[in-house]
PDB file of N, CA and C in Angstrom:
ATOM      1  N   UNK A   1       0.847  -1.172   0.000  1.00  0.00           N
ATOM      2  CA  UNK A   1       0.000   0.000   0.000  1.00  0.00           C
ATOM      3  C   UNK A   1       0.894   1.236   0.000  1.00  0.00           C
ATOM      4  N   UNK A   2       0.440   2.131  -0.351  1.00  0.00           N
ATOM      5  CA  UNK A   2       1.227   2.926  -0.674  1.00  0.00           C
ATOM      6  C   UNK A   2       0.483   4.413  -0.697  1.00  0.00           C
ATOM      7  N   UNK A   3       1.259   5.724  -0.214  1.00  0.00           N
ATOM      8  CA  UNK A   3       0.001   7.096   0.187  1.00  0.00           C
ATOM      9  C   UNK A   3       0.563   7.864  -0.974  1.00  0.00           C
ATOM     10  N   UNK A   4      -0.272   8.408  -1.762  1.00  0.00           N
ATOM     11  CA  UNK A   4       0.589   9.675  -2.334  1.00  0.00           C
ATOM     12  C   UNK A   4      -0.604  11.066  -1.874  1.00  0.00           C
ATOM     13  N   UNK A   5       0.649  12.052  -1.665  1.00  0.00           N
ATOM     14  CA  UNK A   5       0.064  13.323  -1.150  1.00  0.00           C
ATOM     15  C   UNK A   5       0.249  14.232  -2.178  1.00  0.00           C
ATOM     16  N   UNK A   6      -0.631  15.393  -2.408  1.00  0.00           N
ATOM     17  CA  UNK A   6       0.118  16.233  -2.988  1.00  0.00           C
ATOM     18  C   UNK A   6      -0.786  18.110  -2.499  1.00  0.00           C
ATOM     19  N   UNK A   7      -0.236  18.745  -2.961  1.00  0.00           N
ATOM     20  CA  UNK A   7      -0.584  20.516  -2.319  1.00  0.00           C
ATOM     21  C   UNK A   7      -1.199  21.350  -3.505  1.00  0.00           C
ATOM     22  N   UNK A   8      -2.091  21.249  -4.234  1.00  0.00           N
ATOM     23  CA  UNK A   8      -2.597  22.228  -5.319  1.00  0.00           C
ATOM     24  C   UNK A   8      -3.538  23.229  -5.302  1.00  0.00           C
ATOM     25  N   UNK A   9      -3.406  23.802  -6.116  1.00  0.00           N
ATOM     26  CA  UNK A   9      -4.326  25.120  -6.197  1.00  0.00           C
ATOM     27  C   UNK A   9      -5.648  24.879  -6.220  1.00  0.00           C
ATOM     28  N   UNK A  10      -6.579  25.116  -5.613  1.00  0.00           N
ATOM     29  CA  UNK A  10      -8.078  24.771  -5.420  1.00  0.00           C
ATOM     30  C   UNK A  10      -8.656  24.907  -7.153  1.00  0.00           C
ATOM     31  N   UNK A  11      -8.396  25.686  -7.771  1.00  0.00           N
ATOM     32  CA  UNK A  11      -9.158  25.620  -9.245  1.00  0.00           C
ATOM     33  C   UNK A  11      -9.001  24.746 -10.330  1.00  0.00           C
ATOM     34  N   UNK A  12      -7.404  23.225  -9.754  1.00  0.00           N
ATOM     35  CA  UNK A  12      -6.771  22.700 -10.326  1.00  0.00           C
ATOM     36  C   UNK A  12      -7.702  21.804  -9.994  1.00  0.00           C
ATOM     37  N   UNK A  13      -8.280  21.231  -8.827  1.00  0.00           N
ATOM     38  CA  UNK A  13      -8.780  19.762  -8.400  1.00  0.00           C
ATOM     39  C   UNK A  13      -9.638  19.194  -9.680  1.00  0.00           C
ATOM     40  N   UNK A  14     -10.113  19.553 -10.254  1.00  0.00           N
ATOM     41  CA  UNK A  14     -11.176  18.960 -11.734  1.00  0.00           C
ATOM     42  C   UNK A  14     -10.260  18.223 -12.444  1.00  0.00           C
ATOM     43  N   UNK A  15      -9.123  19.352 -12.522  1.00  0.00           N
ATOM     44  CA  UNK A  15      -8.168  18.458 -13.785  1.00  0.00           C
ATOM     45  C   UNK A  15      -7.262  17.311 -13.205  1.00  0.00           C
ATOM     46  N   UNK A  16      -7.224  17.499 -11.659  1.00  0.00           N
ATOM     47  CA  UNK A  16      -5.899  16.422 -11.152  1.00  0.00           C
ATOM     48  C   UNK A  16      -7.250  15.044 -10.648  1.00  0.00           C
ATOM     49  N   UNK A  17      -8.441  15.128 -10.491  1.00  0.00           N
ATOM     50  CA  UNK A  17      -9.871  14.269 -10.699  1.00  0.00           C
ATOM     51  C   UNK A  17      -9.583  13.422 -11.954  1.00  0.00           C
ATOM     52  N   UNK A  18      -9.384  14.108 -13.037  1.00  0.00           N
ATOM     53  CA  UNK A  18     -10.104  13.183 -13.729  1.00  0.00           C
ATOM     54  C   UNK A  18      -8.469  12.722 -14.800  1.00  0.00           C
ATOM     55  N   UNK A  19      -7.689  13.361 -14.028  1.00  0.00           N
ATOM     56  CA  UNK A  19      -6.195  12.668 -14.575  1.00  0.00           C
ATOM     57  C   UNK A  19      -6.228  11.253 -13.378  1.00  0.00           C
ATOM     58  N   UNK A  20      -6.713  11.463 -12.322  1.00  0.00           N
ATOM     59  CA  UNK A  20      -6.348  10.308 -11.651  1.00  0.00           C
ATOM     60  C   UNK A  20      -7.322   9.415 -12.092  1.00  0.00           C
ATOM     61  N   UNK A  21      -8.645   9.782 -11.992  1.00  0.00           N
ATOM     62  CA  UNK A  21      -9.717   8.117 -12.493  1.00  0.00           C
ATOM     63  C   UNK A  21      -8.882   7.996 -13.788  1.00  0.00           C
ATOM     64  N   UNK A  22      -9.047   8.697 -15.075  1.00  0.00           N
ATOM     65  CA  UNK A  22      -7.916   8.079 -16.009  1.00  0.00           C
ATOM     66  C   UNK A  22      -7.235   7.280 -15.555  1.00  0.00           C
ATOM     67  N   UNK A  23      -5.816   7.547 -14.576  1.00  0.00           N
ATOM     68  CA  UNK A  23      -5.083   6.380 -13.926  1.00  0.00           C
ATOM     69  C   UNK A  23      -5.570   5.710 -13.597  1.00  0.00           C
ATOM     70  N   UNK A  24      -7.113   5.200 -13.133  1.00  0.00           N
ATOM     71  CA  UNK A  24      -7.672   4.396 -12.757  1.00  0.00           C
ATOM     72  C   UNK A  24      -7.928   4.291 -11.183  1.00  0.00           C
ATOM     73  N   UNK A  25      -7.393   5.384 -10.759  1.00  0.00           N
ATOM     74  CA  UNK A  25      -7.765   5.551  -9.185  1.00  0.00           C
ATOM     75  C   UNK A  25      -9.133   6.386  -8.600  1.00  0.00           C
ATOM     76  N   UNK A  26      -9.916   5.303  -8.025  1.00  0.00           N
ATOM     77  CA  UNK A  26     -11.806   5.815  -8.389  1.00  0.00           C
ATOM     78  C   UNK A  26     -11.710   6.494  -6.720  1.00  0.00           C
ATOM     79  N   UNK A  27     -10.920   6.718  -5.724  1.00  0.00           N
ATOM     80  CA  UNK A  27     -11.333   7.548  -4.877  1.00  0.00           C
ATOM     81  C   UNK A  27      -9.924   8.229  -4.147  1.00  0.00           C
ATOM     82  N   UNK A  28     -10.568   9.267  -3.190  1.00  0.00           N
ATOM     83  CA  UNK A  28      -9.200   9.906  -3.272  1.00  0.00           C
ATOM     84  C   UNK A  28      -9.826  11.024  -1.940  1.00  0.00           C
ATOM     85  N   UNK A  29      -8.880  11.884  -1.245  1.00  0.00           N
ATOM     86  CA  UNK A  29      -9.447  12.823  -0.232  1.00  0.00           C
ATOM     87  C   UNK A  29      -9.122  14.132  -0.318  1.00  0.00           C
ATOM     88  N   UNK A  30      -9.715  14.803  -0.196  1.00  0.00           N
ATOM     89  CA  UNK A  30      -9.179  16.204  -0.293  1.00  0.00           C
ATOM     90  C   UNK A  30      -9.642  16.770   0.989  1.00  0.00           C
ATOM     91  N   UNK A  31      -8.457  17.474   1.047  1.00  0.00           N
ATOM     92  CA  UNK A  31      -8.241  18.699   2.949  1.00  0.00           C
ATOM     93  C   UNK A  31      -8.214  20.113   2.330  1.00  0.00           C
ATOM     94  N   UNK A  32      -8.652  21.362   3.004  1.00  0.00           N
ATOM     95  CA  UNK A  32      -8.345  22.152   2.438  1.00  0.00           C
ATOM     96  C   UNK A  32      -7.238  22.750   3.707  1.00  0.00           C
ATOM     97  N   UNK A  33      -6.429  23.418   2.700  1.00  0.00           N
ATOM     98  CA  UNK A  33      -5.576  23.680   4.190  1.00  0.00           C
ATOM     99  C   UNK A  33      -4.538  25.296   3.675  1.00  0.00           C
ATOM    100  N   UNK A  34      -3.878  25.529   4.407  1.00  0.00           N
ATOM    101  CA  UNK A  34      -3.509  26.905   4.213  1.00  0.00           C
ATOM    102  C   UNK A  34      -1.634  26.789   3.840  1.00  0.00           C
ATOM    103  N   UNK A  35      -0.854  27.529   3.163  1.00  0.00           N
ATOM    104  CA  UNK A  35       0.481  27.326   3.647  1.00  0.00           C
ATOM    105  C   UNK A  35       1.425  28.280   2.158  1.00  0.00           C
ATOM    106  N   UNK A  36       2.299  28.418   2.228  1.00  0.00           N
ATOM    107  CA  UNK A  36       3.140  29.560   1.500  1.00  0.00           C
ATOM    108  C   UNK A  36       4.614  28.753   1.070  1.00  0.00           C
ATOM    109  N   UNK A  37       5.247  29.139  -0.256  1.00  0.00           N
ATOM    110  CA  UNK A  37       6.132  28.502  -0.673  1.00  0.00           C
ATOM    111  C   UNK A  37       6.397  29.690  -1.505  1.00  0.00           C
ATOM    112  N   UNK A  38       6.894  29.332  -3.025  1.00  0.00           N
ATOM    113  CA  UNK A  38       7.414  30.103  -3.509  1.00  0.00           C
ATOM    114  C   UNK A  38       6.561  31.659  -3.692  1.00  0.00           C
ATOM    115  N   UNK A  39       4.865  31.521  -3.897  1.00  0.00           N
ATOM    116  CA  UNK A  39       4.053  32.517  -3.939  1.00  0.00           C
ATOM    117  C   UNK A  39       4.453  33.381  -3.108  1.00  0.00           C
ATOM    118  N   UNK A  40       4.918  33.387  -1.834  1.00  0.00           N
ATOM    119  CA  UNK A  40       4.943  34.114  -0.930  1.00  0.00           C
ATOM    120  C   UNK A  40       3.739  35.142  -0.429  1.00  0.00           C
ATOM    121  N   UNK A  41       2.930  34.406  -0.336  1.00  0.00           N
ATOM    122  CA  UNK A  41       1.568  35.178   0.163  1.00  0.00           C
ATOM    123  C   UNK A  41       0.976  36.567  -1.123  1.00  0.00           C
ATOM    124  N   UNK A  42      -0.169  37.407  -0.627  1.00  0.00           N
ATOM    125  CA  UNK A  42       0.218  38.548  -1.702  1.00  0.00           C
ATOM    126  C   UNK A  42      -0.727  39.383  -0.860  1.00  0.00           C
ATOM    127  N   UNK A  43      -0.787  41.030  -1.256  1.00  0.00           N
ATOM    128  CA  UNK A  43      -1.418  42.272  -0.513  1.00  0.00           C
ATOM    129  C   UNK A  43      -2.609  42.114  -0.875  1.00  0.00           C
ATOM    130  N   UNK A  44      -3.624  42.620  -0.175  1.00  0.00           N
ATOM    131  CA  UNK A  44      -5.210  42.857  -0.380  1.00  0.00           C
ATOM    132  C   UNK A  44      -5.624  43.886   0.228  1.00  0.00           C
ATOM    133  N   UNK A  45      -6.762  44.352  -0.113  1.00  0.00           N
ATOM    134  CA  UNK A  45      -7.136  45.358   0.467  1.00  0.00           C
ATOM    135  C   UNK A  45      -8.476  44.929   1.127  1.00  0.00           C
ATOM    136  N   UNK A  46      -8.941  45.558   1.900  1.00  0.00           N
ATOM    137  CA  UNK A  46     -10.464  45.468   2.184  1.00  0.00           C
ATOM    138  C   UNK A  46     -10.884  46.452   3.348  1.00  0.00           C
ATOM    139  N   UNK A  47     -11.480  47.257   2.800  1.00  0.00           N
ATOM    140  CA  UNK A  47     -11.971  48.664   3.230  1.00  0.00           C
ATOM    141  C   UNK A  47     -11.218  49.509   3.158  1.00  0.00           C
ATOM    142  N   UNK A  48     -10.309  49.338   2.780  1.00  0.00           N
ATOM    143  CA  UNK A  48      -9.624  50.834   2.201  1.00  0.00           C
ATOM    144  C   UNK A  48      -8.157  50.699   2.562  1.00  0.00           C
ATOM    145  N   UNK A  49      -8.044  49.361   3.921  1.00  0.00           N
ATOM    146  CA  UNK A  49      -6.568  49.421   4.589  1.00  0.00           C
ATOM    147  C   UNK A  49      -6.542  47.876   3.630  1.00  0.00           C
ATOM    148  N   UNK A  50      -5.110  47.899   3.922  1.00  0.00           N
ATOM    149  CA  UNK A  50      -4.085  47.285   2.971  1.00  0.00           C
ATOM    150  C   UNK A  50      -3.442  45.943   3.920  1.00  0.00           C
ATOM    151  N   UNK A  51      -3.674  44.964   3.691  1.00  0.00           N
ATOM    152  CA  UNK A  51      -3.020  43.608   4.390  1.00  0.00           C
ATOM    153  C   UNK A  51      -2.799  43.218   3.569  1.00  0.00           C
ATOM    154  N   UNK A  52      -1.164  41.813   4.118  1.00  0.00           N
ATOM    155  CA  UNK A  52      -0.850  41.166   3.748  1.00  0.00           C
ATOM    156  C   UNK A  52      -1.464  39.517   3.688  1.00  0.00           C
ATOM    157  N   UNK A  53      -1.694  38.616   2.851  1.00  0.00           N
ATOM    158  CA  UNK A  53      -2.219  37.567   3.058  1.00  0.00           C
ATOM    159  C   UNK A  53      -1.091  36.545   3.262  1.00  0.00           C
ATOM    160  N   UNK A  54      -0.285  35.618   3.935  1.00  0.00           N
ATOM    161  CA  UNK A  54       0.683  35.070   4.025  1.00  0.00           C
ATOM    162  C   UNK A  54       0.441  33.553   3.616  1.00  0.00           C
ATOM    163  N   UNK A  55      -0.440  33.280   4.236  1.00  0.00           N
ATOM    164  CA  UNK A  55      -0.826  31.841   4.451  1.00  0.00           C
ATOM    165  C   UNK A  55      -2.137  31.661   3.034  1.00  0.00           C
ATOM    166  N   UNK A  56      -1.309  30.827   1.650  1.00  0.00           N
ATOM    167  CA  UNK A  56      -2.761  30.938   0.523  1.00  0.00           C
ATOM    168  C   UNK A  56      -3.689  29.824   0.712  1.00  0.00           C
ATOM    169  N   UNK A  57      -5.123  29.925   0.435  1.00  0.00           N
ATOM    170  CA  UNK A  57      -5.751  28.607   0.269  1.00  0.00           C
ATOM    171  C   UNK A  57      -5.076  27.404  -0.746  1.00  0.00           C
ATOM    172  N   UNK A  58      -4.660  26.057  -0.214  1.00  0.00           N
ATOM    173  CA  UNK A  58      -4.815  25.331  -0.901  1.00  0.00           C
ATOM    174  C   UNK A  58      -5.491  24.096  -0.475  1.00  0.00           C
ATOM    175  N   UNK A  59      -5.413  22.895  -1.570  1.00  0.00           N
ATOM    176  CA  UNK A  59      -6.219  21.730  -1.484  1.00  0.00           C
ATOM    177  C   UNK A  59      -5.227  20.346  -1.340  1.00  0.00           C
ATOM    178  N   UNK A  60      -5.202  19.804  -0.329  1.00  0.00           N
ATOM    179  CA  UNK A  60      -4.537  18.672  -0.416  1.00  0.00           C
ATOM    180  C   UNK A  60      -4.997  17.189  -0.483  1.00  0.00           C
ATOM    181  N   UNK A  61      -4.618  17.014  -1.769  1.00  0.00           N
ATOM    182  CA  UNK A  61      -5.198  15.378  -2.191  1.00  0.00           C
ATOM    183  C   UNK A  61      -4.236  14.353  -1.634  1.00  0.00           C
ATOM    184  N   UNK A  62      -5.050  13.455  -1.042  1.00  0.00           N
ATOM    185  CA  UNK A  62      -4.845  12.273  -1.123  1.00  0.00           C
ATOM    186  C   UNK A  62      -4.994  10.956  -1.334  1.00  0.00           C
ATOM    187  N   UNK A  63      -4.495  10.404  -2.331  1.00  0.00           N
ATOM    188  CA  UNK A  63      -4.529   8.946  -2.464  1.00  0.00           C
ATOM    189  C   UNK A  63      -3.844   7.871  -2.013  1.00  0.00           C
ATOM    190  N   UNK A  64      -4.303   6.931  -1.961  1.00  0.00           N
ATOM    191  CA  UNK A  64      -3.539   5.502  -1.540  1.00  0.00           C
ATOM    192  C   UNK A  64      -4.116   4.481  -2.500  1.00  0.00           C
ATOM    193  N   UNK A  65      -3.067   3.733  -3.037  1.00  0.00           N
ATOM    194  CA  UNK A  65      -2.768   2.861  -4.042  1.00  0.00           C
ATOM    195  C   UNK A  65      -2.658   1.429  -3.257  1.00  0.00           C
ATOM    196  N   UNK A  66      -3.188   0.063  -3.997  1.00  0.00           N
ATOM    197  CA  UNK A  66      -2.894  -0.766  -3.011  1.00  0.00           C
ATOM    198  C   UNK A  66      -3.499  -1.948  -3.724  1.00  0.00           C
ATOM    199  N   UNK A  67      -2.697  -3.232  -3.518  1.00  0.00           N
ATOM    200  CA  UNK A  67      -2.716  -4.177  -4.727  1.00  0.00           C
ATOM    201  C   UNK A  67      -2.321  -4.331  -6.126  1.00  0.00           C
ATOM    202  N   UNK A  68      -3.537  -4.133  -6.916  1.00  0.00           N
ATOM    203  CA  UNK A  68      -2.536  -4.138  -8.360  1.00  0.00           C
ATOM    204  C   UNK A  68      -1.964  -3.246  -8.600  1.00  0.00           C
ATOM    205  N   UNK A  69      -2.822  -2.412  -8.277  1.00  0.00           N
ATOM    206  CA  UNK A  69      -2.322  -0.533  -8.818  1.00  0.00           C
ATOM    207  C   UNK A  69      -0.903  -0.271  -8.055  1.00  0.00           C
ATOM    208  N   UNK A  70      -0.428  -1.010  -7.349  1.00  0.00           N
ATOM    209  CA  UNK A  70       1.170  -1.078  -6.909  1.00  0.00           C
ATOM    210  C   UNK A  70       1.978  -0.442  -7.721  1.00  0.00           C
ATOM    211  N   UNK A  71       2.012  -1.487  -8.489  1.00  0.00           N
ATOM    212  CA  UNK A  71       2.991  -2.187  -9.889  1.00  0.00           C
ATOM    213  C   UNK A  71       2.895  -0.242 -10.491  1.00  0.00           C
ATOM    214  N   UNK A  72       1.625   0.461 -10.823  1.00  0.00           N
ATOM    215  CA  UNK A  72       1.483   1.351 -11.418  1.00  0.00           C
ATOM    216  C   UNK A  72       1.874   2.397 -10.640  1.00  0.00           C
ATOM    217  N   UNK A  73       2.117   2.639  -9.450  1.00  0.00           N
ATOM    218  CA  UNK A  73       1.783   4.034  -8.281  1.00  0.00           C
ATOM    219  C   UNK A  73       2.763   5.150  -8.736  1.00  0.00           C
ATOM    220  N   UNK A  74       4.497   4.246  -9.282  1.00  0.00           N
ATOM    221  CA  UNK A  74       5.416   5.221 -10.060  1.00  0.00           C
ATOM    222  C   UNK A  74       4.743   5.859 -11.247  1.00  0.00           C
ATOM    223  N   UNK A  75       4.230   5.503 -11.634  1.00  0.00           N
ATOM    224  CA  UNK A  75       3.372   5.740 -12.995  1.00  0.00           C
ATOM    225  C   UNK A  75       2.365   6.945 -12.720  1.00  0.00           C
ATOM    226  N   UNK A  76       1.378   6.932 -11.977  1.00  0.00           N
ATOM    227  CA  UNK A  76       0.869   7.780 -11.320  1.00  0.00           C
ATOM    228  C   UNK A  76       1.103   8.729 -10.771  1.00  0.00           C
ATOM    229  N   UNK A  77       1.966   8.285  -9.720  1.00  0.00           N
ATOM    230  CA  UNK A  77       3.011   9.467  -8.935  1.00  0.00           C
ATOM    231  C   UNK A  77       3.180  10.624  -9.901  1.00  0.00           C
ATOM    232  N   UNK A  78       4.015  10.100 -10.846  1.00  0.00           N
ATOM    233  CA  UNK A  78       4.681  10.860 -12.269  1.00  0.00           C
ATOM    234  C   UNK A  78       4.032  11.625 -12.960  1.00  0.00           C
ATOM    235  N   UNK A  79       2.083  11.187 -13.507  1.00  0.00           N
ATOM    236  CA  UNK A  79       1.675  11.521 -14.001  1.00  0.00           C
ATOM    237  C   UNK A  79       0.815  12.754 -13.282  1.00  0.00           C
ATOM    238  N   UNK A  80       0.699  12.399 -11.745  1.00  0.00           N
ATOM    239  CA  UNK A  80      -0.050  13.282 -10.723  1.00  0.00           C
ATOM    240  C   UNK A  80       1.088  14.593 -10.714  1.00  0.00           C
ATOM    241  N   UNK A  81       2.314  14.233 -10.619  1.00  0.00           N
ATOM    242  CA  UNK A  81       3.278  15.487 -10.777  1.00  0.00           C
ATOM    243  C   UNK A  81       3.379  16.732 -12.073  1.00  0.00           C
ATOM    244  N   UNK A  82       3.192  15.993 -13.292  1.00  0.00           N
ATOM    245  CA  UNK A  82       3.094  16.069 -14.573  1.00  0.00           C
ATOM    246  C   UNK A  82       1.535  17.247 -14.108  1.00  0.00           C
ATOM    247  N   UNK A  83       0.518  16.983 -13.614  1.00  0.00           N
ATOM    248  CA  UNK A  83      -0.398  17.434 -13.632  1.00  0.00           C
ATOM    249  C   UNK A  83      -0.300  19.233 -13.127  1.00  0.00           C
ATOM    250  N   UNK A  84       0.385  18.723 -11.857  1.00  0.00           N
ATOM    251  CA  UNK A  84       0.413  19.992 -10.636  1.00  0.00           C
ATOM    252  C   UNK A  84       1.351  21.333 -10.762  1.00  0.00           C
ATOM    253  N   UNK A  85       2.694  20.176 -11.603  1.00  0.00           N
ATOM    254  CA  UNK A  85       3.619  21.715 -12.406  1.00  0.00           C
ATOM    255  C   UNK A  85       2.822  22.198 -12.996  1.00  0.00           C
ATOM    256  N   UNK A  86       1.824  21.642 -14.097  1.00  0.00           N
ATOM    257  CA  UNK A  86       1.328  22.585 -14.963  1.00  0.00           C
ATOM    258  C   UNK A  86       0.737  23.419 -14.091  1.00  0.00           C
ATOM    259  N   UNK A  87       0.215  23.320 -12.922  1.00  0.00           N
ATOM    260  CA  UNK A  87      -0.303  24.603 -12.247  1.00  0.00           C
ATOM    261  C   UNK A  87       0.167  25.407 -11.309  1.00  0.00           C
ATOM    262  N   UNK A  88       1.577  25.081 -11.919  1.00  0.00           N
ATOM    263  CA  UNK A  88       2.595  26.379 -11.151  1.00  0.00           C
ATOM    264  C   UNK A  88       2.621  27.808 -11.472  1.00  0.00           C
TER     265      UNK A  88
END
């Protein structure tokens, strides 16, 4: 058995959905959760004063692979990665 995690942009989940049933993986979890990397947060306004947002919304999927789909999970892995750059 085997977990794969990954951290994407909430408007991405449709396309990293239906790249994974493609792979053949029919369920999967999503968290929504908060956190900063290269984006480095960005300014907003609201009411007229000016904040910083640090922490962005994202969505964290997870799957677990287990039995046949073993043999495939590198395959997946790869193709789930393939997915998420594009939404860099």
């Amino acid at each position: 058995m085997k977990k794969i995690e990954a951290i994407i942009r909430p408007f991405k989940l449709d396309e990293v959905k239906i790249a994974l049933v493609n792979a053949g993986i029919v369920g999967m979890t999503v968290s929504e959760v908060r956190g900063f990397g290269r984006q480095k947060g960005q300014t907003e306004r609201y009411r007229g004063s000016e904040y910083t947002v640090e922490f962005l919304q994202k969505l964290k999927v997870e799957i677990v692979v287990e039995g046949v789909l073993q043999g495939q999970a590198t395959l997946v892995r790869q193709h789930l990665i393939r997915v998420i750059a594009q939404s860099a």
